[in-house]
N, C-alpha and C. Protein backbone atom coordinates (compact mmCIF):
# COMPACT_ATOMS: atom_id res chain seq x y z
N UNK A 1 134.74 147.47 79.06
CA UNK A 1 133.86 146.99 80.11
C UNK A 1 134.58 145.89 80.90
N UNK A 2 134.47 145.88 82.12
CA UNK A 2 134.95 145.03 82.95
C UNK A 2 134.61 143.46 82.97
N UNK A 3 134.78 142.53 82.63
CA UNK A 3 134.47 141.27 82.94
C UNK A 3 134.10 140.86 83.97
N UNK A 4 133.37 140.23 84.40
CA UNK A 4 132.60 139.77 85.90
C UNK A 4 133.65 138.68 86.06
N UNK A 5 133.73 138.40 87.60
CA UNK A 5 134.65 137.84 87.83
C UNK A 5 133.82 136.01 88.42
N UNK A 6 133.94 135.13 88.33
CA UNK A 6 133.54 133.77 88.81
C UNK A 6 134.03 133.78 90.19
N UNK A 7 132.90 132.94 90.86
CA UNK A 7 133.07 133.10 92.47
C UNK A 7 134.34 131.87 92.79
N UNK A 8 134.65 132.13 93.71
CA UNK A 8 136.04 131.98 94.33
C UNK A 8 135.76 131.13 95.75
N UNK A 9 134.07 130.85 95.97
CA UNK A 9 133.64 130.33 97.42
C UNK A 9 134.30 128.89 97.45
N UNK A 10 135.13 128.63 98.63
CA UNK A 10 135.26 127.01 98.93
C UNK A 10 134.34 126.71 99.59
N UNK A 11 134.01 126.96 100.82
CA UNK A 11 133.11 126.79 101.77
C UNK A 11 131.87 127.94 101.99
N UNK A 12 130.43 127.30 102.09
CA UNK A 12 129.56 127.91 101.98
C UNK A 12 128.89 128.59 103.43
N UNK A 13 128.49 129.52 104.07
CA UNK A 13 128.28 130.04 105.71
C UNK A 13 126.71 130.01 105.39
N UNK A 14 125.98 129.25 105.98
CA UNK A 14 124.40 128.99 106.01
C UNK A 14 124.01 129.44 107.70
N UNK A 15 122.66 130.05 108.17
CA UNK A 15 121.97 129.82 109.08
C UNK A 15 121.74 128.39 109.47
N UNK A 16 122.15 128.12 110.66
CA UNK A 16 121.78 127.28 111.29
C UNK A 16 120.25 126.77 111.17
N UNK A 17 119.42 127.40 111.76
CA UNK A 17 117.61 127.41 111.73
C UNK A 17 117.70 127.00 110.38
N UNK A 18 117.90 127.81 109.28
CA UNK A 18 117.72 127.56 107.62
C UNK A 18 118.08 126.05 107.44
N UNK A 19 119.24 125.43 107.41
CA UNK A 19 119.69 124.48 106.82
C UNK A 19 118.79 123.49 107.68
N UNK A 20 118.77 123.72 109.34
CA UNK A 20 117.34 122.76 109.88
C UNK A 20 116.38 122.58 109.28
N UNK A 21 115.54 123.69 108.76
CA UNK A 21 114.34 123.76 108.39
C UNK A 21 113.89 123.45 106.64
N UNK A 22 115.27 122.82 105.99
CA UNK A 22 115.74 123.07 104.43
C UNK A 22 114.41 122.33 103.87
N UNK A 23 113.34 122.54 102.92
CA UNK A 23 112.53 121.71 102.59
C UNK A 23 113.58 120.86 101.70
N UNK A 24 112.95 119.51 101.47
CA UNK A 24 113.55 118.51 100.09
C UNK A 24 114.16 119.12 99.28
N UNK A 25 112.94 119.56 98.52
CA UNK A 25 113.24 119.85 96.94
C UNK A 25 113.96 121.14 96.61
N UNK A 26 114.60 122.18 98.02
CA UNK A 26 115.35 123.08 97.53
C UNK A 26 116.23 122.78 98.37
N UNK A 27 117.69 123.51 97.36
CA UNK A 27 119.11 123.45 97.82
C UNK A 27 119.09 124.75 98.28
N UNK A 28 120.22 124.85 99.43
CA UNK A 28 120.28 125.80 100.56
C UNK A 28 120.28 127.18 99.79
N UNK A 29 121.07 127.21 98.50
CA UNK A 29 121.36 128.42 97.79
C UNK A 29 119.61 129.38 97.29
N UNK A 30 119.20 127.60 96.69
CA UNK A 30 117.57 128.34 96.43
C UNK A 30 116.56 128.88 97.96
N UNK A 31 116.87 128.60 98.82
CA UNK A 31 115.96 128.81 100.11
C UNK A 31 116.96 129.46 101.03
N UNK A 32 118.03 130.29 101.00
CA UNK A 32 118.85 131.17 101.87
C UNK A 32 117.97 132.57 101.79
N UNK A 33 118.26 133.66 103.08
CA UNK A 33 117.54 134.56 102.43
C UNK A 33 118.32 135.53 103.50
N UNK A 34 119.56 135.82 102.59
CA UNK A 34 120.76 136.31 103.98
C UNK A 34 121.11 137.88 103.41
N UNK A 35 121.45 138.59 104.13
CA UNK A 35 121.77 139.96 103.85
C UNK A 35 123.54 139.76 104.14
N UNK A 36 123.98 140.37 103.12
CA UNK A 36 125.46 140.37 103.89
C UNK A 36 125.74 141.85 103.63
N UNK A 37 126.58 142.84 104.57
CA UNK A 37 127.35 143.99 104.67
C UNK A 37 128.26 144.65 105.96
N UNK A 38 128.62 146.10 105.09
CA UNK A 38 130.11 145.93 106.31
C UNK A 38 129.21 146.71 107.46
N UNK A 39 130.14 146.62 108.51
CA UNK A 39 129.33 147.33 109.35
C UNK A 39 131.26 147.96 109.74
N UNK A 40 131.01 148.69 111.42
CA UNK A 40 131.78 149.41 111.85
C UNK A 40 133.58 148.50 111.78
N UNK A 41 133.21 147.11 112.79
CA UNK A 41 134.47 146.52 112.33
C UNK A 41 135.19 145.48 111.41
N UNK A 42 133.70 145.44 110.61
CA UNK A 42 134.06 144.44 109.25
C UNK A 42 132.84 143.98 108.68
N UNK A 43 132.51 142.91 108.28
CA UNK A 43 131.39 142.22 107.59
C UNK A 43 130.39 141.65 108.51
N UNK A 44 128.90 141.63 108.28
CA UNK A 44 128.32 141.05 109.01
C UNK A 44 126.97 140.16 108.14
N UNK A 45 127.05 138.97 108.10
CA UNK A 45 125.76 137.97 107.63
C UNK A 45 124.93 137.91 108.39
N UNK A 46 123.74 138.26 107.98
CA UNK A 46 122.52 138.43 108.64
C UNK A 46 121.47 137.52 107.78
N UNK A 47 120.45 136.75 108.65
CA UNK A 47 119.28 135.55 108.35
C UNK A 47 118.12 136.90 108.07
N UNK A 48 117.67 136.88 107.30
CA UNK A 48 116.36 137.79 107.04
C UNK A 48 115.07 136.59 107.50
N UNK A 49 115.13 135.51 107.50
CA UNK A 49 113.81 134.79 107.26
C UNK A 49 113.84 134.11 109.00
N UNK A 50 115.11 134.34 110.08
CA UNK A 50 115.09 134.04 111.08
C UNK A 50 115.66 135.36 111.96
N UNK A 51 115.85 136.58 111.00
CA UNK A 51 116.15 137.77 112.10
C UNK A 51 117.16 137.70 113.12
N UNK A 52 118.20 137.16 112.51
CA UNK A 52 119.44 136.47 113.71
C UNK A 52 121.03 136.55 112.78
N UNK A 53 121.80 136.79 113.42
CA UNK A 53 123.40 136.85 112.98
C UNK A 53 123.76 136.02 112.81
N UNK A 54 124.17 135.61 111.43
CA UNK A 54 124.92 134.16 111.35
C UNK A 54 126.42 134.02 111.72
N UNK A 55 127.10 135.02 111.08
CA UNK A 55 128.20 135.50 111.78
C UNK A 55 128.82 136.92 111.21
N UNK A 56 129.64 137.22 111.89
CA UNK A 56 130.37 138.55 111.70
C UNK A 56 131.72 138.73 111.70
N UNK A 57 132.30 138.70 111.30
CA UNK A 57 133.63 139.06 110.90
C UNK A 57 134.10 140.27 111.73
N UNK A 58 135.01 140.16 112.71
CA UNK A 58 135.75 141.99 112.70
C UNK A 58 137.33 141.59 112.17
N UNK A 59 137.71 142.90 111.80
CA UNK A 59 138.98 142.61 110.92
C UNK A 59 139.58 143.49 111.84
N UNK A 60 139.55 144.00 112.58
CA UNK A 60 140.22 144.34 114.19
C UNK A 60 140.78 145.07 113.68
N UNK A 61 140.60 146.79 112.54
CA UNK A 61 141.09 147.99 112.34
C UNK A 61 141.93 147.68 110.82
N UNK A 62 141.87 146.77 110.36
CA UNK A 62 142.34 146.59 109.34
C UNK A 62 141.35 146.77 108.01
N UNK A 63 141.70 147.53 107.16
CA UNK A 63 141.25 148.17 106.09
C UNK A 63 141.13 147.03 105.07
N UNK A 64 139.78 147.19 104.43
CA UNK A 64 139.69 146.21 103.79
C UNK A 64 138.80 147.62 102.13
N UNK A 65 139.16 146.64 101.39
CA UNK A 65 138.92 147.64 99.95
C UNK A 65 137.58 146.97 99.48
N UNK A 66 136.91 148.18 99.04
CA UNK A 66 135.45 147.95 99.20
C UNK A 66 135.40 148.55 97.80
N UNK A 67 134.33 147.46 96.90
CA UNK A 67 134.23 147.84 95.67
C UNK A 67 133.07 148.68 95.22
């Protein structure tokens, strides 16, 4: 069986609106509510709770390995 691997994030990509609107008592991770997937030219983060693109990535034809 494969071992899960520990995340590797330095820097975290939040909605704008979200981190405005952050109540107190939750941290951005507990109150995010983001979709992430690839689309035609690469990755795209999407806000579910503000219906808006946080950002998108194109990797401009370059192949990326998808698990």
């Amino acid at each position: 069986m494969k071992q899960a691997k520990l995340s590797e994030i330095k820097v975290f990509l939040h909605c704008k609106e979200c981190a405005r609107g952050l109540p107190d008592e939750m941290s951005p991770r507990q109150y995010a509510r983001l979709e992430v997937g690839f689309t035609v030219p690469g990755i795209q983060i999407w806000c579910v709770r503000h219906e808006k693109e946080v950002v998108h990535f194109d990797f401009q034809g370059h192949k990326v390995k998808q698990i």
